[in-house]
Protein backbone atom coordinates (compact mmCIF):
# COMPACT_ATOMS: atom_id res chain seq x y z
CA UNK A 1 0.00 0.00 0.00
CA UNK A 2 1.25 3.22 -1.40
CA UNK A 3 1.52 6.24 1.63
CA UNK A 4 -1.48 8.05 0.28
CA UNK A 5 -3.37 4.92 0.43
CA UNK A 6 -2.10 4.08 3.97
CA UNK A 7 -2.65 7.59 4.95
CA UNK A 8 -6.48 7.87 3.47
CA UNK A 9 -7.27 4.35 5.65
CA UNK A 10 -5.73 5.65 8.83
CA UNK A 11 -7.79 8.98 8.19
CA UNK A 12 -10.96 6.88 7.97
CA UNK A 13 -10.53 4.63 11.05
CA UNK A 14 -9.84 7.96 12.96
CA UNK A 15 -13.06 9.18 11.74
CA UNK A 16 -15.06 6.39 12.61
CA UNK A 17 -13.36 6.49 16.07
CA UNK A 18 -14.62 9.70 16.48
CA UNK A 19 -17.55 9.27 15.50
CA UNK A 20 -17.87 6.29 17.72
CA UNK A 21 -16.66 8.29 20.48
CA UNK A 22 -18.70 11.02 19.91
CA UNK A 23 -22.10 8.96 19.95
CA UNK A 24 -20.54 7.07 23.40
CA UNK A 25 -19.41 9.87 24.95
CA UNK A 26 -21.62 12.68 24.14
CA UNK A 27 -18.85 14.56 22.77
CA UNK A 28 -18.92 17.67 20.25
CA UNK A 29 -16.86 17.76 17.32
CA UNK A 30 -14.24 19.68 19.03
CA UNK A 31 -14.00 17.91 22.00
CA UNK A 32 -13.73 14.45 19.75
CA UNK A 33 -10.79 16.63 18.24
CA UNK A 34 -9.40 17.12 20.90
CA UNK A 35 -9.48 14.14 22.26
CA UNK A 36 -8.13 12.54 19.68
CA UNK A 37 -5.09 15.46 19.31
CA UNK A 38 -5.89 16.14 15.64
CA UNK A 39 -3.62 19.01 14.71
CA UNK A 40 -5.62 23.08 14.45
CA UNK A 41 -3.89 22.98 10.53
CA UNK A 42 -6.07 19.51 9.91
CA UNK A 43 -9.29 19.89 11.64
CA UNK A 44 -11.10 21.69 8.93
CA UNK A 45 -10.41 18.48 6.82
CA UNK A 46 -11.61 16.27 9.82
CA UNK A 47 -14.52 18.95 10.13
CA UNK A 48 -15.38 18.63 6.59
CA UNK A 49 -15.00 14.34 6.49
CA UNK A 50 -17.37 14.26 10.27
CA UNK A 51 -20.07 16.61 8.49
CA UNK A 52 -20.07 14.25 5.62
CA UNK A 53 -21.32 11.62 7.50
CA UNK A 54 -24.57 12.82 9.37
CA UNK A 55 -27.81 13.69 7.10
CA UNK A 56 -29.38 16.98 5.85
């Protein structure tokens, strides 16, 4: 598996961690991301990726 690759399938199992996390433990986005330590330059990405996954 190529770095890109490895990097998009350790971005998704984050997500769905947080995600997880967030449902368990009642958490906002921002406290997920913070929990988790995602860097301030990368959470607009992480931002963007979470919104993707709840429905209008």
């Amino acid at each position: 598996m190529n770095s890109v690759a490895t990097m998009e399938a350790l971005d998704s199992h984050i997500i769905r961690s947080i995600l997880r996390s967030m449902i368990n433990e009642h958490w906002s986005v921002s406290e997920a991301l913070d929990e988790y330590d995602i860097p301030e330059e990368l959470r607009p990405q992480y931002e963007s990726q979470i919104e993707d996954c709840f429905v209008d």
